[in-house]
Protein backbone atom coordinates (compact mmCIF):
# COMPACT_ATOMS: atom_id res chain seq x y z
CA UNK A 1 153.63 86.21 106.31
CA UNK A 2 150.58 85.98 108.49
CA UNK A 3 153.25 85.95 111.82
CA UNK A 4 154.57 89.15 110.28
CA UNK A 5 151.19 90.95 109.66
CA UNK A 6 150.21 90.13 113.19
CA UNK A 7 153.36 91.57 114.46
CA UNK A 8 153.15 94.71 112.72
CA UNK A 9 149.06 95.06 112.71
CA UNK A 10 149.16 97.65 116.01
CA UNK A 11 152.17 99.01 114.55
CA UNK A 12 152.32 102.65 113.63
CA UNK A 13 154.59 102.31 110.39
CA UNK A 14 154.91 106.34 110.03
CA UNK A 15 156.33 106.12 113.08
CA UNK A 16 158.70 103.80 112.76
CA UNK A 17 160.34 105.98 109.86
CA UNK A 18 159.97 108.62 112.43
CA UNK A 19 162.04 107.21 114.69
CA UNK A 20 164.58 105.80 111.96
CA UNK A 21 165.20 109.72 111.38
CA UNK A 22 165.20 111.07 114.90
CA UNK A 23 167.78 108.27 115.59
CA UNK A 24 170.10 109.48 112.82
CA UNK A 25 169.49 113.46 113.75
CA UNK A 26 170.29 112.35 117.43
CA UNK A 27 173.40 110.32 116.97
CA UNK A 28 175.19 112.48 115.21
CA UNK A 29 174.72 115.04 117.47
CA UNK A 30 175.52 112.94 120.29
CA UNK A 31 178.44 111.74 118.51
CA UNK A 32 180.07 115.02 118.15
CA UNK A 33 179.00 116.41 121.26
CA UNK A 34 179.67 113.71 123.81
CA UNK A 35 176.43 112.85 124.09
CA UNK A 36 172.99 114.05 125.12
CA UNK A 37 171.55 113.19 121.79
CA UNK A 38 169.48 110.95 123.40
CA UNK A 39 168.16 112.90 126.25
CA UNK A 40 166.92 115.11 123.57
CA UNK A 41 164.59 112.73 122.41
CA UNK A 42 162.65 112.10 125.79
CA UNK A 43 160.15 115.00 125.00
CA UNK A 44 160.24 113.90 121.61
CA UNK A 45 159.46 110.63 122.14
CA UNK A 46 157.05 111.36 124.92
CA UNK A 47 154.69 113.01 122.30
CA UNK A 48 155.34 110.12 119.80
CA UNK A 49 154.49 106.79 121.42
CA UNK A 50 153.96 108.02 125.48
CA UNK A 51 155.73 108.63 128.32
CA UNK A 52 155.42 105.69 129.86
CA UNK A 53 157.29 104.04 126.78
CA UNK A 54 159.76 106.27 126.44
CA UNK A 55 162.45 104.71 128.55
CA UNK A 56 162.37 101.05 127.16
CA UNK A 57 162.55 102.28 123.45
CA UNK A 58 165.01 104.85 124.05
CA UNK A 59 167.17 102.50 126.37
CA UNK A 60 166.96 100.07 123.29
CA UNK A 61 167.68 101.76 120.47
CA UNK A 62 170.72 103.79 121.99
CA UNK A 63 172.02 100.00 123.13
CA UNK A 64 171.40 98.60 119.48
CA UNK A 65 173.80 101.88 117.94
CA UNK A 66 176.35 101.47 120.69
CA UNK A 67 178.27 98.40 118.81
CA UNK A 68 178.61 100.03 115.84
CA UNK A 69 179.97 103.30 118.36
CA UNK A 70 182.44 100.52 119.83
CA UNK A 71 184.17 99.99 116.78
CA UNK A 72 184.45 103.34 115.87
CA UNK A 73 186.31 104.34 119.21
CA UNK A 74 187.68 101.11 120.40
CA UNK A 75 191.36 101.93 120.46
CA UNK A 76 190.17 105.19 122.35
CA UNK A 77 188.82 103.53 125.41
CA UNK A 78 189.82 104.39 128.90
CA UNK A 79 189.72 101.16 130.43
CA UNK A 80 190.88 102.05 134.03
CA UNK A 81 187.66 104.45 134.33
CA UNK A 82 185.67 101.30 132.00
CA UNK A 83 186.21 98.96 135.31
CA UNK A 84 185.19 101.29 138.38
CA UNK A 85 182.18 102.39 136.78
CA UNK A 86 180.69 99.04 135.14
CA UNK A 87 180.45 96.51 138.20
CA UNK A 88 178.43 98.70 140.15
CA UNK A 89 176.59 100.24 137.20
CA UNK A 90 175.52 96.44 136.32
CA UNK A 91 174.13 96.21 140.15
CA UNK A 92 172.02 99.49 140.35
CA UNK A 93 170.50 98.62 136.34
CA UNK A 94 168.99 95.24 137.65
CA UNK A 95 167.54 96.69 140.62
CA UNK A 96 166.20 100.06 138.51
CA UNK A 97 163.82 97.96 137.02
CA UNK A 98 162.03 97.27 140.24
CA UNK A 99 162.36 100.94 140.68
CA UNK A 100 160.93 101.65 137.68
CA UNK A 101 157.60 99.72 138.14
CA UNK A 102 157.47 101.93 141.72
CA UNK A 103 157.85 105.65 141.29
CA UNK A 104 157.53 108.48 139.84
CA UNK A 105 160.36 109.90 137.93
CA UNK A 106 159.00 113.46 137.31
CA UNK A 107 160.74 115.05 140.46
CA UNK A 108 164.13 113.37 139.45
CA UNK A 109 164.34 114.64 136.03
CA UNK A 110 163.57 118.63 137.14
CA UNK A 111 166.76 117.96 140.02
CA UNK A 112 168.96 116.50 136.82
CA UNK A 113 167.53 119.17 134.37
CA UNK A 114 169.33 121.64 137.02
CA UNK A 115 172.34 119.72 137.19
CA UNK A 116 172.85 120.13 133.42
CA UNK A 117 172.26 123.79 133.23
CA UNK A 118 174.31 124.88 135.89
CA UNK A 119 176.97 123.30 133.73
CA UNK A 120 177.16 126.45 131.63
CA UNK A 121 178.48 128.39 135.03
CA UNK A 122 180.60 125.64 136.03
CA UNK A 123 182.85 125.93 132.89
CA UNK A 124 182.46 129.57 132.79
CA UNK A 125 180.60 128.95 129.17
CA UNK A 126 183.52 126.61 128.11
CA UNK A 127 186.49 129.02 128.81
CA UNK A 128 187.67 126.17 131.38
CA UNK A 129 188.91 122.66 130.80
CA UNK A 130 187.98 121.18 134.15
CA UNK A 131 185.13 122.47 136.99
CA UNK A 132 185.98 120.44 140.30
CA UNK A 133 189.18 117.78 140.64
CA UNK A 134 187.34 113.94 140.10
CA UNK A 135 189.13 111.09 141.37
CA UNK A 136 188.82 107.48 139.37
CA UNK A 137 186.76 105.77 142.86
CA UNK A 138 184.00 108.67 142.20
CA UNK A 139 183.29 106.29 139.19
CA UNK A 140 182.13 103.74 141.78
CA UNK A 141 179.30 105.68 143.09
CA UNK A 142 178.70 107.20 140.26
CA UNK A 143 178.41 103.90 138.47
CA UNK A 144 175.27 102.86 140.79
CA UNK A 145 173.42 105.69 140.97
CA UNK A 146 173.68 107.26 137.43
CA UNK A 147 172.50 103.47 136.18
CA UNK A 148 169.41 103.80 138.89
CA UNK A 149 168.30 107.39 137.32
CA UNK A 150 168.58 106.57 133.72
CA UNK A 151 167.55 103.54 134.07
CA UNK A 152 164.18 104.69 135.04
CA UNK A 153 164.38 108.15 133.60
CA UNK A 154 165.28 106.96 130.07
CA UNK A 155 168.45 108.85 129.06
CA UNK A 156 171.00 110.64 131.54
CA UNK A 157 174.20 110.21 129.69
CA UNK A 158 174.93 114.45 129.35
CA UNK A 159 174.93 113.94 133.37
CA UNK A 160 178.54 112.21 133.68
CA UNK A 161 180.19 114.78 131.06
CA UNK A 162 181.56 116.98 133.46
CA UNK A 163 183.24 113.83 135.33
CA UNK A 164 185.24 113.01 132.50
CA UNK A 165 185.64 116.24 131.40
CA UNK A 166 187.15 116.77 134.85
CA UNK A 167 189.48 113.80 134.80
CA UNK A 168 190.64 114.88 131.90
CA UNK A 169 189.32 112.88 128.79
CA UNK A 170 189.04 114.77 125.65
CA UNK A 171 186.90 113.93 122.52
CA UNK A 172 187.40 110.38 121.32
CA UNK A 173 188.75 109.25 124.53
CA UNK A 174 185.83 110.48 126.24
CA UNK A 175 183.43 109.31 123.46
CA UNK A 176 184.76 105.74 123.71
CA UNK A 177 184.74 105.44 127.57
CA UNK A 178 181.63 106.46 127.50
CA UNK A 179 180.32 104.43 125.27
CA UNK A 180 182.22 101.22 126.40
CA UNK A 181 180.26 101.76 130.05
CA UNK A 182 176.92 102.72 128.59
CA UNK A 183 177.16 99.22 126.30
CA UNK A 184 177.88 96.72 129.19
CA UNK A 185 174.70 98.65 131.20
CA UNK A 186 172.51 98.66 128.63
CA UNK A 187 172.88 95.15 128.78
CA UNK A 188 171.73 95.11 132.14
CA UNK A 189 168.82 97.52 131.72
CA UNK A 190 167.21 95.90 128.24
CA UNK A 191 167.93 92.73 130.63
CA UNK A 192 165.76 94.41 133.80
CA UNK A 193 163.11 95.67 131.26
CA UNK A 194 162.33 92.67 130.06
CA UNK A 195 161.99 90.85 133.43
CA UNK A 196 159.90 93.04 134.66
CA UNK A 197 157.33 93.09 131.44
CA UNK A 198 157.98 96.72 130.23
CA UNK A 199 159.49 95.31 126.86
CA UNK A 200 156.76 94.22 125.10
CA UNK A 201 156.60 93.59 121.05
CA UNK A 202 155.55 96.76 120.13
CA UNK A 203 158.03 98.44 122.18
CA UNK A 204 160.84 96.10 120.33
CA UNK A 205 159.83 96.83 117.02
CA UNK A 206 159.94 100.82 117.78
CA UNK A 207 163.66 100.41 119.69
CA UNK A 208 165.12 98.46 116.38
CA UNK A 209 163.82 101.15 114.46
CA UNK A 210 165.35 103.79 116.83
CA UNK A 211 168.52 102.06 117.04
CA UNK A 212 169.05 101.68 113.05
CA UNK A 213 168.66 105.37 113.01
CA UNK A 214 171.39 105.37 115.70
CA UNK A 215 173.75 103.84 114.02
CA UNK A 216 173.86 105.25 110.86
CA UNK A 217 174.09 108.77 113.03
CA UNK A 218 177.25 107.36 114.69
CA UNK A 219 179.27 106.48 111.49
CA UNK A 220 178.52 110.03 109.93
CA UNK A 221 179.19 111.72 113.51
CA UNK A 222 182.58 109.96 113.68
CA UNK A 223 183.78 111.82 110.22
CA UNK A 224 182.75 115.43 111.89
CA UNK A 225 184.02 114.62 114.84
CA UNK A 226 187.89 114.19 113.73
CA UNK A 227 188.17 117.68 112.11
CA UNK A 228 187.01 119.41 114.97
CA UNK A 229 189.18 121.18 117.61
CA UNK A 230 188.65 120.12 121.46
CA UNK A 231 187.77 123.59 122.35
CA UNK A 232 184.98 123.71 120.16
CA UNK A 233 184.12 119.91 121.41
CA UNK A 234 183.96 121.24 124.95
CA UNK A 235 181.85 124.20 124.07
CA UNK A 236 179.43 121.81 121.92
CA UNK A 237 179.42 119.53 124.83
CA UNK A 238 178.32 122.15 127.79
CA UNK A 239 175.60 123.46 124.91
CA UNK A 240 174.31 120.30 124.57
CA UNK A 241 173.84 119.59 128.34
CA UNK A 242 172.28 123.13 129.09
CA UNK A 243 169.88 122.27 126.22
CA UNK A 244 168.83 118.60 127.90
CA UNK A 245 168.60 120.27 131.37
CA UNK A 246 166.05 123.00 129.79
CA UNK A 247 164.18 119.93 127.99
CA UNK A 248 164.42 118.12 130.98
CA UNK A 249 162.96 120.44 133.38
CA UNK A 250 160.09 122.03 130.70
CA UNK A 251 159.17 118.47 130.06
CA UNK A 252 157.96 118.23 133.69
CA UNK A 253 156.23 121.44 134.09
CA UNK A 254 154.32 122.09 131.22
């Protein structure tokens, strides 16, 4: 009792239901968008426990809901795209951390934030099914440097949308990729967090609580997700990524 008292004596507790909430609001949206639900919560959680903490706790809770994502989608997985993206995804997670402790991320979430909204153009506001042809080896890169930038920035997963999109997975199939790669790296980032000192108990307790959220927002995004039509998933989609860009980018320059 007096181990748990000291645990939670720094501990905000109306924040932790905070976060409980935000991670079911955020999960289901992410769930029947195809992600981004996360991203959405980096001004959010910015204002709530600090910038600087954002990252850890939102890396942590999105990698405690991702099991319970896994067994939702599991039969859905794409595993050819699953091994050209993890391997090097694992590689540029352990050495984000070092990144992390090093720079300043503020100039790399405006240049994603434009990414994101251009997306809107791209798809010519979701009347097209693909943008530009991707290949499976673009994975590879990809894999490295999308694990480097969200890694440090916190949440980037909106940003690698239009590359499935574009190889042609569709709802669950892109759902369950996606997941399957963001588990195995999230292993590697709460891994490089912790090396380097940036998880520290507080930060723990406020991820659990996150992730909780997060996992009770995947189960109820799964039931919306199989009644709705892939045009209407692609439109969602693109929505959601214009939004994150604008958050992105606003975050930055206010």
């Amino acid at each position: 009792m007096i181990l748990a008292s000291n645990i939670f004596e720094n501990i905000d507790l109306f924040n932790l239901l905070i976060l409980f909430l935000a991670g079911i609001v955020a999960f289901i949206i992410s769930t029947i968008s195809g992600g981004g639900g996360a991203l959405i919560l980096v001004p959010f959680l910015n204002f709530l426990i600090g910038t600087p903490q954002t990252p850890p706790v939102l890396n942590l809770g999105t990698f405690i809901g991702r099991p319970a994502r896994l067994i939702l989608f599991w039969k859905h997985i794409n595993w050819q795209v699953f091994w050209y993206y993890v391997p090097p995804a694992l590689l540029g997670a352990l050495l984000a951390g070092w990144f992390f402790t090093r720079i300043n991320a503020g100039w790399l979430q405006i240049l994603v934030g434009i990414f994101l909204i251009s997306t809107v153009f791209q798809y010519r506001f979701g009347k097209k099914e693909r943008s530009f042809p991707v290949k499976l080896w673009y994975f590879i890169p990809l894999g490295f440097i999308v694990s480097i930038l969200g890694t440090v920035i916190g949440a980037l997963g909106p940003v690698l949308n239009p590359f499935y999109l574009n190889l042609g997975l569709d709802k669950e199939e892109l759902i369950a990729t996606k997941t399957a790669n963001s588990f195995f790296l999230g292993i590697a980032q709460i891994g490089s967090y912790t090396f380097f000192g940036l998880l520290y108990t507080e930060l723990w307790i406020y991820g659990i609580a996150l992730g909780l959220g997060a996992v009770i927002g995947n189960i109820i995004g799964k039931k919306f997700l199989s009644s709705m039509k892939s045009s209407s998933f692609r439109k969602l989609l693109i929505i959601l990524m214009v939004v994150s860009g604008i958050l992105l980018i606003y975050n930055q320059l206010k």
